[in-house]
PDB file of N, CA and C in Angstrom:
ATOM      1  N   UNK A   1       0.840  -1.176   0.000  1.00  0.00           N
ATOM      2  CA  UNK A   1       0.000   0.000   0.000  1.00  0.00           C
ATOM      3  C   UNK A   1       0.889   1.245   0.000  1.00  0.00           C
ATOM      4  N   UNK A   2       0.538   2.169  -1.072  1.00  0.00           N
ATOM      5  CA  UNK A   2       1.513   3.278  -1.208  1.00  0.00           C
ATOM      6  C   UNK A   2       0.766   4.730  -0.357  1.00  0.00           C
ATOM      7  N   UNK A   3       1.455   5.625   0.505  1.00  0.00           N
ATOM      8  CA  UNK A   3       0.658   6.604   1.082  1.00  0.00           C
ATOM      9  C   UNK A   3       1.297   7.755   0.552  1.00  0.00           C
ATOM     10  N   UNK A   4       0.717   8.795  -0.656  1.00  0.00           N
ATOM     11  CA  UNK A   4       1.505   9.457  -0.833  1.00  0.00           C
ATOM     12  C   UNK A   4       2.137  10.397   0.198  1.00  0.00           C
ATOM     13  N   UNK A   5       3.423  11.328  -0.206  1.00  0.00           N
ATOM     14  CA  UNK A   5       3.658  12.415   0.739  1.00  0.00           C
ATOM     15  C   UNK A   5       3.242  13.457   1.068  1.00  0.00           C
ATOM     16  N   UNK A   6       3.534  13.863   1.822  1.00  0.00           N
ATOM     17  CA  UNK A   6       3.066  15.070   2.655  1.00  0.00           C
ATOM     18  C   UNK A   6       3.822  16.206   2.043  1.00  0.00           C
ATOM     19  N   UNK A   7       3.235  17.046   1.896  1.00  0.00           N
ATOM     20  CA  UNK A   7       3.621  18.188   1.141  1.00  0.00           C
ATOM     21  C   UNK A   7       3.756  19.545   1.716  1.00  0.00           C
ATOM     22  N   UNK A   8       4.721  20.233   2.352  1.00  0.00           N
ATOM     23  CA  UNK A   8       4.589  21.402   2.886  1.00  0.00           C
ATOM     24  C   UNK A   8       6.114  22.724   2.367  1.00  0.00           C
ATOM     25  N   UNK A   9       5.815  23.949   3.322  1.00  0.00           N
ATOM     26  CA  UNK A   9       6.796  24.909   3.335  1.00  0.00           C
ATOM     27  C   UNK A   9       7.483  24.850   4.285  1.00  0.00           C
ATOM     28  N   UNK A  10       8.935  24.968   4.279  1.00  0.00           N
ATOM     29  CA  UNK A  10       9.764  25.360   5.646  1.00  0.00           C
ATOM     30  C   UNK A  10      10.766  25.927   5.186  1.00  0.00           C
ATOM     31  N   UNK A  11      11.721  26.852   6.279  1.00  0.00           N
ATOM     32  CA  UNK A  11      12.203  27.581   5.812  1.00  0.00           C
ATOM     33  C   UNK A  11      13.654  27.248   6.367  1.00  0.00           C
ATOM     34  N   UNK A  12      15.100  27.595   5.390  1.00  0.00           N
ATOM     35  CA  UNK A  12      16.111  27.221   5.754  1.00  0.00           C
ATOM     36  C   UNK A  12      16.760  27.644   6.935  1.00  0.00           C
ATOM     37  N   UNK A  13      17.126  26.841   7.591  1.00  0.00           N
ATOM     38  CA  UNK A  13      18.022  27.383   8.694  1.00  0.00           C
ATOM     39  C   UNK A  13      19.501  27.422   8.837  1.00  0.00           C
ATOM     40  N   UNK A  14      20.426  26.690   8.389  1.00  0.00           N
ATOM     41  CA  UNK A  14      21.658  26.350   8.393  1.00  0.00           C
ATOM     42  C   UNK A  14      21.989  25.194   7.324  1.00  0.00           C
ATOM     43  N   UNK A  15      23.266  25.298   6.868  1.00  0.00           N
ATOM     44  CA  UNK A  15      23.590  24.091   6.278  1.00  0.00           C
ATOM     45  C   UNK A  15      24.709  23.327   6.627  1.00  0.00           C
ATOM     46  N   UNK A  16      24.393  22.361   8.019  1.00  0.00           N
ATOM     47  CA  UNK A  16      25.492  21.770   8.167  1.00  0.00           C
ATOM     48  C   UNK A  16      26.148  20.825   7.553  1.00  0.00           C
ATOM     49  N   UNK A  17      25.830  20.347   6.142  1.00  0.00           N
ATOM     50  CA  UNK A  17      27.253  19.486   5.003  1.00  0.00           C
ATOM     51  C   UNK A  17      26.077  19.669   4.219  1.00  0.00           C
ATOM     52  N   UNK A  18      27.282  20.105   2.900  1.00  0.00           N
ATOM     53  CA  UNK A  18      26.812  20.450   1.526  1.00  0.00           C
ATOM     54  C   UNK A  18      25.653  19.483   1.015  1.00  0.00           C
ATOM     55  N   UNK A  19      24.534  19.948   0.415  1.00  0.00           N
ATOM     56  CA  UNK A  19      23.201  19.002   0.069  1.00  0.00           C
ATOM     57  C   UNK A  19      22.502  18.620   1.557  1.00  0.00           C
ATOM     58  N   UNK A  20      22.513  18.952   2.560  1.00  0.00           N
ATOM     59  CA  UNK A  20      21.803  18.843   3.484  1.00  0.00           C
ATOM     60  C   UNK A  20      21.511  20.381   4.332  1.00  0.00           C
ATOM     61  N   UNK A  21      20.385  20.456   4.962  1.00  0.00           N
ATOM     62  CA  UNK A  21      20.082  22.005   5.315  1.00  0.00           C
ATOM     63  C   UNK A  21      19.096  21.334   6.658  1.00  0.00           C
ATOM     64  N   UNK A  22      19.023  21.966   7.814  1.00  0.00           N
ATOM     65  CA  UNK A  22      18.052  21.870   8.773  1.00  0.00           C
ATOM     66  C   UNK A  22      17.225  23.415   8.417  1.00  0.00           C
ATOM     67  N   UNK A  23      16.059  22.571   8.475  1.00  0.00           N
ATOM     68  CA  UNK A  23      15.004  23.465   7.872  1.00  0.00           C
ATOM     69  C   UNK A  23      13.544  24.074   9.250  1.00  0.00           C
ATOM     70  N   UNK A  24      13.313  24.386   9.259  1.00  0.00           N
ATOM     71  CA  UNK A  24      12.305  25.021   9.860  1.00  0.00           C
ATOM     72  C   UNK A  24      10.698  25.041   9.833  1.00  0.00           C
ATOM     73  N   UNK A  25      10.065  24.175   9.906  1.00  0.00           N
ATOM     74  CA  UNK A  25       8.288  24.055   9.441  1.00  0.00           C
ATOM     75  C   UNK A  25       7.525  25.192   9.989  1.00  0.00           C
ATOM     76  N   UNK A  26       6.372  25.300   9.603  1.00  0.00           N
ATOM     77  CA  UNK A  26       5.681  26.388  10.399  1.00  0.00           C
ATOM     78  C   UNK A  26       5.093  26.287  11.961  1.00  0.00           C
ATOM     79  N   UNK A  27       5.399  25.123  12.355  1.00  0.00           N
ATOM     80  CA  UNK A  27       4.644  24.407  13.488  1.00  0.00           C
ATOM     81  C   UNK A  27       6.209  24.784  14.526  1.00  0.00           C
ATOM     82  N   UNK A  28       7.191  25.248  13.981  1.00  0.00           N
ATOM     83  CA  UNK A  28       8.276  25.216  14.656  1.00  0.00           C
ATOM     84  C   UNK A  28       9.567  23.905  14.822  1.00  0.00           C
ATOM     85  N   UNK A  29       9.007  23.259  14.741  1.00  0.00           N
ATOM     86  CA  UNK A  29       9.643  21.882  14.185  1.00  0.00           C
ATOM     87  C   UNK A  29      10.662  21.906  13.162  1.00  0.00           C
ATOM     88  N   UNK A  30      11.508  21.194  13.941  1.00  0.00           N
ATOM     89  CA  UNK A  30      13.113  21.144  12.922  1.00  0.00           C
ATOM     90  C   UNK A  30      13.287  20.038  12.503  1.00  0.00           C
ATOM     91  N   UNK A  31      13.126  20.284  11.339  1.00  0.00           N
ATOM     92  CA  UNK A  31      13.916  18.572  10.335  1.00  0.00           C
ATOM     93  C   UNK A  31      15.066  19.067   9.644  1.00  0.00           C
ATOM     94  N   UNK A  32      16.308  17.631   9.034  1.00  0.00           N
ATOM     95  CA  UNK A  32      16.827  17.375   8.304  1.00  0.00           C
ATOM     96  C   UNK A  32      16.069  17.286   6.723  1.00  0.00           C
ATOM     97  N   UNK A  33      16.532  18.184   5.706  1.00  0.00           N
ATOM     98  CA  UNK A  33      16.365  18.482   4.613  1.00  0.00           C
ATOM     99  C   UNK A  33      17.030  18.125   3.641  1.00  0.00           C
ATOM    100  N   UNK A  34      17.144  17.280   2.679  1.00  0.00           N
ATOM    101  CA  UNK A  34      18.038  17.119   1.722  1.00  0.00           C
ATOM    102  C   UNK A  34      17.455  16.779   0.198  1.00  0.00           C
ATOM    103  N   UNK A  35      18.290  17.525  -0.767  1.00  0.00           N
ATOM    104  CA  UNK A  35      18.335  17.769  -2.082  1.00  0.00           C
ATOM    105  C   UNK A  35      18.567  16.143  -2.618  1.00  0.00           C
ATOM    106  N   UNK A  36      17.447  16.138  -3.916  1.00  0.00           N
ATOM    107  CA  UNK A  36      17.814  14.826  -4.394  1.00  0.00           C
ATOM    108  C   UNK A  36      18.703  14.950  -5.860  1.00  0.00           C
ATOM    109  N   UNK A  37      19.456  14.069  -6.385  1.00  0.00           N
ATOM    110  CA  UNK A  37      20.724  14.019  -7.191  1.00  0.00           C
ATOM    111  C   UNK A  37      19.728  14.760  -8.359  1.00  0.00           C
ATOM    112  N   UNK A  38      18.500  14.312  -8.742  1.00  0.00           N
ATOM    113  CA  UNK A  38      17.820  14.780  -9.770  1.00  0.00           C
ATOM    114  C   UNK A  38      17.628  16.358  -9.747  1.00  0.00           C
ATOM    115  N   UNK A  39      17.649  17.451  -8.627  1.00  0.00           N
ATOM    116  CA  UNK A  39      17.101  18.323  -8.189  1.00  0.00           C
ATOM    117  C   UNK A  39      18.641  19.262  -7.902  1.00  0.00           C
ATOM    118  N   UNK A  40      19.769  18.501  -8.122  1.00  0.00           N
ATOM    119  CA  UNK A  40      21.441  19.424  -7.478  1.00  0.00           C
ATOM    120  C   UNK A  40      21.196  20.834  -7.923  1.00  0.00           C
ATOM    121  N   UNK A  41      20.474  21.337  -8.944  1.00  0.00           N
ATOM    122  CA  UNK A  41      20.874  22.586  -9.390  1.00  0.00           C
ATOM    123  C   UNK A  41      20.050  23.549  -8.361  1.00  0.00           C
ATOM    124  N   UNK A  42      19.335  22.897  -7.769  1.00  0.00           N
ATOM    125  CA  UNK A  42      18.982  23.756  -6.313  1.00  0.00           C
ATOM    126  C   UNK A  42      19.768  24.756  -5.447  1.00  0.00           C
ATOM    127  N   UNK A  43      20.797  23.304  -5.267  1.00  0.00           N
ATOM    128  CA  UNK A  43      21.469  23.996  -4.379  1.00  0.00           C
ATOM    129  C   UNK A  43      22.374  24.852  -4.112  1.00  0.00           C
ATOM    130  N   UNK A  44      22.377  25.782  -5.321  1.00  0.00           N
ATOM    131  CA  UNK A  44      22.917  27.126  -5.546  1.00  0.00           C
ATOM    132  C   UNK A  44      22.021  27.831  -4.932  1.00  0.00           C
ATOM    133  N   UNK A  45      20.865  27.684  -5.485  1.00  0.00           N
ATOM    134  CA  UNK A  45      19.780  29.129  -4.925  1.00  0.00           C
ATOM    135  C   UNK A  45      19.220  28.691  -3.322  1.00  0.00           C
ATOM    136  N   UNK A  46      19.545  27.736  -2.712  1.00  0.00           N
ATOM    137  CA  UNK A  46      19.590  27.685  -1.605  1.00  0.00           C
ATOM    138  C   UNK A  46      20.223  28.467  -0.160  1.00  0.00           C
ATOM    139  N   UNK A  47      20.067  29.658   0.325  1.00  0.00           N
ATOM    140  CA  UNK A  47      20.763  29.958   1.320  1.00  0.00           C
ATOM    141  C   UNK A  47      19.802  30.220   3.050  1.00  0.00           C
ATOM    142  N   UNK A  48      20.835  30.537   4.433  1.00  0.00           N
ATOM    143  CA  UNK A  48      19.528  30.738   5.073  1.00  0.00           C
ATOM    144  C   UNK A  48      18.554  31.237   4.899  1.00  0.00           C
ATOM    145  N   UNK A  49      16.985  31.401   5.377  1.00  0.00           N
ATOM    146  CA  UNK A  49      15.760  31.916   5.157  1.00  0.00           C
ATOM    147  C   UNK A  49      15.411  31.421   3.821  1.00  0.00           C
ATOM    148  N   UNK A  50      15.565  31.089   3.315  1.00  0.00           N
ATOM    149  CA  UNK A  50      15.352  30.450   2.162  1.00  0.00           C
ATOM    150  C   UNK A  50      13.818  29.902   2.307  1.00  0.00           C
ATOM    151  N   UNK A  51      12.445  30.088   1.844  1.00  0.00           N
ATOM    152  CA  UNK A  51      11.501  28.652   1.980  1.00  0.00           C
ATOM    153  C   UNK A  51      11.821  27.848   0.461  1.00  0.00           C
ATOM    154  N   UNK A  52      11.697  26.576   1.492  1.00  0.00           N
ATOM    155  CA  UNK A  52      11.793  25.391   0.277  1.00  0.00           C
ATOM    156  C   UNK A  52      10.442  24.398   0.175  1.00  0.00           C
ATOM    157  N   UNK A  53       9.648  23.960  -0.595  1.00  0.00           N
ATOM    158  CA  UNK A  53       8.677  22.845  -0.248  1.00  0.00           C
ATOM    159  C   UNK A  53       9.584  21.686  -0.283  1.00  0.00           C
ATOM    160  N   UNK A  54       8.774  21.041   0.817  1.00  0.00           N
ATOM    161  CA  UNK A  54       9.253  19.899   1.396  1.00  0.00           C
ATOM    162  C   UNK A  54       8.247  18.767   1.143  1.00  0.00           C
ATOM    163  N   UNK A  55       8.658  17.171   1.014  1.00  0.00           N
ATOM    164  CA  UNK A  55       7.999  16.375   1.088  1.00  0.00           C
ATOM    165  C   UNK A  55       8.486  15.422   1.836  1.00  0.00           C
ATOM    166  N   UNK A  56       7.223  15.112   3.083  1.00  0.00           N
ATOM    167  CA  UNK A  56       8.061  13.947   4.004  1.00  0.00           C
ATOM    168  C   UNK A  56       7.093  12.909   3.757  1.00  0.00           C
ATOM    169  N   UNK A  57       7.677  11.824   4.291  1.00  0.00           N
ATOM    170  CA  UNK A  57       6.961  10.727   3.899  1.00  0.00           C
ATOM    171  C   UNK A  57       5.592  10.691   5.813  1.00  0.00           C
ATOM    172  N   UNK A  58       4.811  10.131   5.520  1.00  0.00           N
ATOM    173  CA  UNK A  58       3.628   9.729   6.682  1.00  0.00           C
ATOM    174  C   UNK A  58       4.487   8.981   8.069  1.00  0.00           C
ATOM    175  N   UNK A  59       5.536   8.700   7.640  1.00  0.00           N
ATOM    176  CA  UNK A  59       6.345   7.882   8.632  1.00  0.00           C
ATOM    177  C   UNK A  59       7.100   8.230   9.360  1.00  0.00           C
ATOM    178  N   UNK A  60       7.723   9.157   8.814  1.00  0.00           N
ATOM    179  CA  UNK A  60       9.126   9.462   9.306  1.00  0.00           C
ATOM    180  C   UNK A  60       9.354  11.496   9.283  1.00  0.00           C
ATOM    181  N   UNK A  61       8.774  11.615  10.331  1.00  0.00           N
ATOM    182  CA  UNK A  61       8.813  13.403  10.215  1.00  0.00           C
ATOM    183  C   UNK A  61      10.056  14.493  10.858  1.00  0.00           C
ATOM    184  N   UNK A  62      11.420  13.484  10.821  1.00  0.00           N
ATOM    185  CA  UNK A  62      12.139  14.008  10.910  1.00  0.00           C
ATOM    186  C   UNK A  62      13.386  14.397   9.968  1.00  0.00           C
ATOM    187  N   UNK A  63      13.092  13.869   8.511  1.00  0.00           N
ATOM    188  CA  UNK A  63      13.803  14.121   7.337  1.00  0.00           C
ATOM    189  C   UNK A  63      12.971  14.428   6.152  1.00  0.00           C
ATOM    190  N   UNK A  64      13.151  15.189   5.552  1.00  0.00           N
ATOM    191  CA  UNK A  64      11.878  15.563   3.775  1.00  0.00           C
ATOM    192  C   UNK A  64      13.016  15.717   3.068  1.00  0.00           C
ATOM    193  N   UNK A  65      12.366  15.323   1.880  1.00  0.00           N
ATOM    194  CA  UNK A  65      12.886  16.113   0.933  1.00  0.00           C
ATOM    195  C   UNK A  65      12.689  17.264   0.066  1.00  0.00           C
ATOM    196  N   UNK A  66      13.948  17.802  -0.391  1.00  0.00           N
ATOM    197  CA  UNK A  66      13.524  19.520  -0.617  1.00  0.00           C
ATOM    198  C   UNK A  66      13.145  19.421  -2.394  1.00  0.00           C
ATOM    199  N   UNK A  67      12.113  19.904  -2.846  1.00  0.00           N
ATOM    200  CA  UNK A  67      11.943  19.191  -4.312  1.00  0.00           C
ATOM    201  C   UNK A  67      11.050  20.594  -5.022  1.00  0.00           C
ATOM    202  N   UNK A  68      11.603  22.049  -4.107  1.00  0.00           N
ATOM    203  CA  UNK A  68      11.876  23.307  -4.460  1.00  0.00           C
ATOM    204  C   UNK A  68      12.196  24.316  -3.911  1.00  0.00           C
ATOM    205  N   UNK A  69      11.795  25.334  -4.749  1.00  0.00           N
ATOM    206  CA  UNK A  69      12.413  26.786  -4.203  1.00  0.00           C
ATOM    207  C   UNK A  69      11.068  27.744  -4.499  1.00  0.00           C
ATOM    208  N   UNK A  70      10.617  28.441  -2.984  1.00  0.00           N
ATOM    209  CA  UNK A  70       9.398  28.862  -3.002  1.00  0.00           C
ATOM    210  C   UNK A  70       9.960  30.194  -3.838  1.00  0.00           C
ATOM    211  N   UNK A  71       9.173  31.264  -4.654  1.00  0.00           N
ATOM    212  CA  UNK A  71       9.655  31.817  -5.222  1.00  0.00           C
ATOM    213  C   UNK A  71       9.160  33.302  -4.209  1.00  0.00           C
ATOM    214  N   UNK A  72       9.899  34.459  -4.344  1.00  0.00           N
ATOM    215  CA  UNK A  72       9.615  35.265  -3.051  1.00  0.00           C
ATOM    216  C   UNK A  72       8.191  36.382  -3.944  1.00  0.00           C
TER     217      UNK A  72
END
């Protein structure tokens, strides 16, 4: 059984190793964020404050992936 993901905004906070960013949700909640190989050209326009949409899976709400760049 497939559950799709969860789909939201959060906003960058730091990037502690290149392709990974702890990000910020609106609920206050801090996850691990990371860029997928398909998506690298991101991570130029990535810096703090940044919002990115995120997709986490139903399971696991302490890592998403970042699969954009909210536009300001």
């Amino acid at each position: 059984m497939f559950d799709p993901p969860i789909t939201t905004i959060g906003t960058v906070i730091d990037s502690p190793k290149p392709k990974i960013y702890h990000v910020s949700l609106p609920n206050g909640k801090v996850l691990i964020g990371h860029i997928p190989k398909a998506l690298i050209h991101l991570h130029e326009r990535i810096q703090p404050n940044t919002q990115v949409n995120l997709e986490l899976t139903p399971f696991d709400f302490e890592k998403g992936r970042i699969v954009g760049v909210v536009e300001p």
